[in-house]
C-alpha atoms as a PDB file:
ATOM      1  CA  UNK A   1      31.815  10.257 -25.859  1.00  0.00           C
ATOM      2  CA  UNK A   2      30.075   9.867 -22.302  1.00  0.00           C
ATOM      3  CA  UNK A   3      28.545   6.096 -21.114  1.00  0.00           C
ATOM      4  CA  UNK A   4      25.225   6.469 -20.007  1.00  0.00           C
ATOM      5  CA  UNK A   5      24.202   3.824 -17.508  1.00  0.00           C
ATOM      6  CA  UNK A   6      22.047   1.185 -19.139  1.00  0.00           C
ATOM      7  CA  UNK A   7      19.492  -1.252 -17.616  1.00  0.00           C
ATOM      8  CA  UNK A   8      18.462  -4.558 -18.923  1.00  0.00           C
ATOM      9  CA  UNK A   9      16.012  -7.227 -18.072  1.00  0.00           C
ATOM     10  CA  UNK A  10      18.306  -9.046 -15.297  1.00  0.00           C
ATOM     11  CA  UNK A  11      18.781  -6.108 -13.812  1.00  0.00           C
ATOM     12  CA  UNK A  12      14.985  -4.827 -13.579  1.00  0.00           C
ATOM     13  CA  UNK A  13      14.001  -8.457 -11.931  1.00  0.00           C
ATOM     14  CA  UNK A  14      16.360  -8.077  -9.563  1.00  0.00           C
ATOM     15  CA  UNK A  15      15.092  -4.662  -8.567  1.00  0.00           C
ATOM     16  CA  UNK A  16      11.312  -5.677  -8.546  1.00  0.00           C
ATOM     17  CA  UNK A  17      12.261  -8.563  -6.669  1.00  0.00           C
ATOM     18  CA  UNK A  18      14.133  -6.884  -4.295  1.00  0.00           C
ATOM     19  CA  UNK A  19      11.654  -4.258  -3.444  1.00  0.00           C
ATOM     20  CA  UNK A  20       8.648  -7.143  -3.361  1.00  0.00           C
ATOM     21  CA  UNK A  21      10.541  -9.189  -0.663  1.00  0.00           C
ATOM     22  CA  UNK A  22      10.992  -6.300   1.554  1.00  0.00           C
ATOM     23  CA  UNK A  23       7.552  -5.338   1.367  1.00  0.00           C
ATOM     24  CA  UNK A  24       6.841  -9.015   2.509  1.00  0.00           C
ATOM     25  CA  UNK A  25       8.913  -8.662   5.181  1.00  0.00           C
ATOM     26  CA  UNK A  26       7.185  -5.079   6.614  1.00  0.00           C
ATOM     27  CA  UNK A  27       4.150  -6.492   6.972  1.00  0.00           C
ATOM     28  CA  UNK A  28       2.455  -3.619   4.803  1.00  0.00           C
ATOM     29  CA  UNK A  29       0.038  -4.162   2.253  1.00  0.00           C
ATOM     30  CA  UNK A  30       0.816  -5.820  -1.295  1.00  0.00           C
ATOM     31  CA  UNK A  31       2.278  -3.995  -4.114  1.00  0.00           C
ATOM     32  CA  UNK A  32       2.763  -3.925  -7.403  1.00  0.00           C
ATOM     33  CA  UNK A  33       6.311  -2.908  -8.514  1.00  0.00           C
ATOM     34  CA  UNK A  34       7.501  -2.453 -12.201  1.00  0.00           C
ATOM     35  CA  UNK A  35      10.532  -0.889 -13.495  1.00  0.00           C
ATOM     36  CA  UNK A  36      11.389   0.352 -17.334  1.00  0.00           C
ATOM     37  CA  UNK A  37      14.497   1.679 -19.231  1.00  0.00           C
ATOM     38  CA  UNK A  38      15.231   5.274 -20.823  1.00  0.00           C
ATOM     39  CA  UNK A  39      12.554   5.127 -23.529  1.00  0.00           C
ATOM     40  CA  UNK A  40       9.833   4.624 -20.851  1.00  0.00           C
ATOM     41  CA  UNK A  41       8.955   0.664 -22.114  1.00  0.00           C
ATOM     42  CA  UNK A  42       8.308  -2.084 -19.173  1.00  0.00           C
ATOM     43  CA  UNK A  43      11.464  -4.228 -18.118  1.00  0.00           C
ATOM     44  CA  UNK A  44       9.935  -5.876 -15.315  1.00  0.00           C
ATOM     45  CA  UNK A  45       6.673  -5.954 -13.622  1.00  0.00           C
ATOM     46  CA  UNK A  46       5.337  -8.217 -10.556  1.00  0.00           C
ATOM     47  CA  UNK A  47       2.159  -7.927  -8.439  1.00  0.00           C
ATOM     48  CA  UNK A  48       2.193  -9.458  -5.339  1.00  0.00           C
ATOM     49  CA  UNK A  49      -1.101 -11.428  -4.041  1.00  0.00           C
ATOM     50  CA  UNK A  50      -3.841  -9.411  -2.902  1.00  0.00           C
ATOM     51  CA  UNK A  51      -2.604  -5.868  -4.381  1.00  0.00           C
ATOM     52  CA  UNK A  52      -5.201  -4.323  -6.449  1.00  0.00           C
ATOM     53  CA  UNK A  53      -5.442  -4.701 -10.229  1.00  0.00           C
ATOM     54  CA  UNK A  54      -5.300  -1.114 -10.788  1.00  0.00           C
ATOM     55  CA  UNK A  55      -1.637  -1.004  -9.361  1.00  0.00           C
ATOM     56  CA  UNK A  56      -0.313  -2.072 -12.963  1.00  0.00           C
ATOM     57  CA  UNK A  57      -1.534   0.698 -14.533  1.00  0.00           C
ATOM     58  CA  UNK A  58      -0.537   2.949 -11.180  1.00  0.00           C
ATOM     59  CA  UNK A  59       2.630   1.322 -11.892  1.00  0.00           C
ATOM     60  CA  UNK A  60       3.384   2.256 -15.580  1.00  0.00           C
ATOM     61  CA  UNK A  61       1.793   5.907 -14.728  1.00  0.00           C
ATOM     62  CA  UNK A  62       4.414   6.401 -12.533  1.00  0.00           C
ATOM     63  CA  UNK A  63       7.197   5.086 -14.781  1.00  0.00           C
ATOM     64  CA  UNK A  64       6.407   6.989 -17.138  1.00  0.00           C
ATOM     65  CA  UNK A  65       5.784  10.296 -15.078  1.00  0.00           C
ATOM     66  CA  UNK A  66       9.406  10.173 -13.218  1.00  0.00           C
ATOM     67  CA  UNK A  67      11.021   9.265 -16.541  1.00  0.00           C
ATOM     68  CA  UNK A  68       9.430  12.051 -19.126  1.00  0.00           C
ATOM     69  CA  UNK A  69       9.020  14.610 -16.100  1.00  0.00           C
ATOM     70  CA  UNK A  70      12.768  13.872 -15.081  1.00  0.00           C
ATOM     71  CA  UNK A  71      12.026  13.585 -11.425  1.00  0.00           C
ATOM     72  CA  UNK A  72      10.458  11.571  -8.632  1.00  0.00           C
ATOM     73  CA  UNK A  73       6.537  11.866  -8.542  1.00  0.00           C
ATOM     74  CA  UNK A  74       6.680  12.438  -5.191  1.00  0.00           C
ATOM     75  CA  UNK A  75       7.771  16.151  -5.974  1.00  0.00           C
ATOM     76  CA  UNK A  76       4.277  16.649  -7.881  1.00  0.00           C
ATOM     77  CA  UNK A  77       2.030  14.641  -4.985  1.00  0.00           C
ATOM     78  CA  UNK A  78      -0.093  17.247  -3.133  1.00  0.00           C
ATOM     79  CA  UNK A  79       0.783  20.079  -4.885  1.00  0.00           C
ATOM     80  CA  UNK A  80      -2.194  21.113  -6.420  1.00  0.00           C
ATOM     81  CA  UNK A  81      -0.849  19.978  -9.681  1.00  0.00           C
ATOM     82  CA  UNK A  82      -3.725  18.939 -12.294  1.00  0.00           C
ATOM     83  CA  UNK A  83      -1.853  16.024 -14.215  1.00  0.00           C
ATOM     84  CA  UNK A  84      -4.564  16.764 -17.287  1.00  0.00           C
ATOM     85  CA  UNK A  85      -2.713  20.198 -17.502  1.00  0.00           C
ATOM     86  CA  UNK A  86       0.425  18.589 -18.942  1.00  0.00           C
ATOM     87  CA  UNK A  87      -1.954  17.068 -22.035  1.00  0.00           C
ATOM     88  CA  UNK A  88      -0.111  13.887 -21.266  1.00  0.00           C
ATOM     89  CA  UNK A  89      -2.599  11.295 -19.882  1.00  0.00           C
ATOM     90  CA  UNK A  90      -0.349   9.019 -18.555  1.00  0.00           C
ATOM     91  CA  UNK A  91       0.766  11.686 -16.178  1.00  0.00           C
ATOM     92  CA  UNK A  92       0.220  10.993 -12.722  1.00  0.00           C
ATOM     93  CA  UNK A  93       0.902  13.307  -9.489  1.00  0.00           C
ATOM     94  CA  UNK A  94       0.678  10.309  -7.061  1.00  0.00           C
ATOM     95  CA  UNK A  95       4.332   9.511  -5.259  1.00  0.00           C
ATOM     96  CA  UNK A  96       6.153   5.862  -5.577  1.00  0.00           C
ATOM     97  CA  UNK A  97       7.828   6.478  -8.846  1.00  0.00           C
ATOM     98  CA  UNK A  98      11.632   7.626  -8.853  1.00  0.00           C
ATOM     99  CA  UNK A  99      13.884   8.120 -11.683  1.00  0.00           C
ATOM    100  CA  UNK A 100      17.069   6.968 -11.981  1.00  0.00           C
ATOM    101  CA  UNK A 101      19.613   8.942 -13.179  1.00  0.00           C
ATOM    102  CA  UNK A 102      23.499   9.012 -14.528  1.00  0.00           C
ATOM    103  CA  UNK A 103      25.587  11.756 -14.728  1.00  0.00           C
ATOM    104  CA  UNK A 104      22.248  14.002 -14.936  1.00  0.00           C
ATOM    105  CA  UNK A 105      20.582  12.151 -17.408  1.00  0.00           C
ATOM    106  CA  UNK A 106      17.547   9.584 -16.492  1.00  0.00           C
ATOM    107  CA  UNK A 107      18.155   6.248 -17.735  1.00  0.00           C
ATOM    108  CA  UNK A 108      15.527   4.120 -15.828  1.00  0.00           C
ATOM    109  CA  UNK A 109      12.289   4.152 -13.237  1.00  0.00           C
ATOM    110  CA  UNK A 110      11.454   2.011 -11.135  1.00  0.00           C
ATOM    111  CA  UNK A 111       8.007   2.848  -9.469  1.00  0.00           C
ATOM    112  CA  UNK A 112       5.545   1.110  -6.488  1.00  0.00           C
ATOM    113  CA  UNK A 113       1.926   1.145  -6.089  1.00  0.00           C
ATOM    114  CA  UNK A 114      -0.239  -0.002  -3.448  1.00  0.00           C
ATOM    115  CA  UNK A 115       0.115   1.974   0.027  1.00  0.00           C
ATOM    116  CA  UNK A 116       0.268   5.135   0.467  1.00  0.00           C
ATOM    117  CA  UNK A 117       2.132   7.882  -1.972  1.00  0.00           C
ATOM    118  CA  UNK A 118       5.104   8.209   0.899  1.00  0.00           C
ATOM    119  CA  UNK A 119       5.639   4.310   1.537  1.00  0.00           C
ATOM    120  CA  UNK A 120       5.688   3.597  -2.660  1.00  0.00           C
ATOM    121  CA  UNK A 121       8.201   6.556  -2.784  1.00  0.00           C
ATOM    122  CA  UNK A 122      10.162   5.085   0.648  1.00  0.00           C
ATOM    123  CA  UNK A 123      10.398   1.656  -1.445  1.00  0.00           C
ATOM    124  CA  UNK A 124      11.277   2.465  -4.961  1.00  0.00           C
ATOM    125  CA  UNK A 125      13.709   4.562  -3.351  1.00  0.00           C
ATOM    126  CA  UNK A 126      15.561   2.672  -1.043  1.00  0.00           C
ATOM    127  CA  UNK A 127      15.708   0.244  -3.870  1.00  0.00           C
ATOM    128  CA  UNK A 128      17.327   3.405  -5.702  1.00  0.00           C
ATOM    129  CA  UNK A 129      19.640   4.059  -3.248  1.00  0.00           C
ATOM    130  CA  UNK A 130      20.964   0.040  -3.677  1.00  0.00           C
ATOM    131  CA  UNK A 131      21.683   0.524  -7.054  1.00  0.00           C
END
């Protein structure tokens, strides 16, 4: 039997938290910053002041794009790729949501909105990278 990597609540707040102080620290704009487990369902979710309102759902777009598309969103941003052609409408082609993944198989997002596609993709994945 293989173990899949597993993420639970502590575990998302620490990532959120992690990627909102550094974007405190760069001086950029306010995000919002969520991440969710296997299935796709919110862990963790914070918003700093000032970021837009529309970030949350950005935010749980993204999740679920990198988790049911099995790959960062980044890969579909500027392609040319119509997100209404995947019948899905909680598919998004902007970047800043990565998936996490064990042994090949995704267990986790974690996704930014609230700058441009390339800076949310540069944060959720350095935050990635930590894990």
């Amino acid at each position: 039997m293989d173990t899949v990597k597993w993420l639970g609540h502590s575990d998302a707040v620490s990532i959120v938290r992690g990627i909102v102080t550094a974007a405190a620290r760069d001086g950029g704009a306010p995000v919002t910053v969520g991440v969710a487990g296997a299935d796709g369902v919110l862990l963790a979710l914070e918003r700093m002041d000032g970021a837009p309102a529309l970030g949350v759902n950005m935010v749980i777009a993204k999740l679920h794009t990198a988790i049911v598309g099995v790959k960062d969103t980044i890969e579909r941003h500027g392609k040319g790729i119509n997100p209404a052609d995947y019948n899905d409408p909680h598919i998004t082609s902007y970047g800043g949501g990565v998936a996490l993944r064990d042994q090949g198989r995704v267990f986790g997002a974690v996704a930014v909105s609230g700058r441009t596609p390339e800076d949310d993709h540069r944060l959720a994945d350095t935050a990635r990278r930590k894990l």
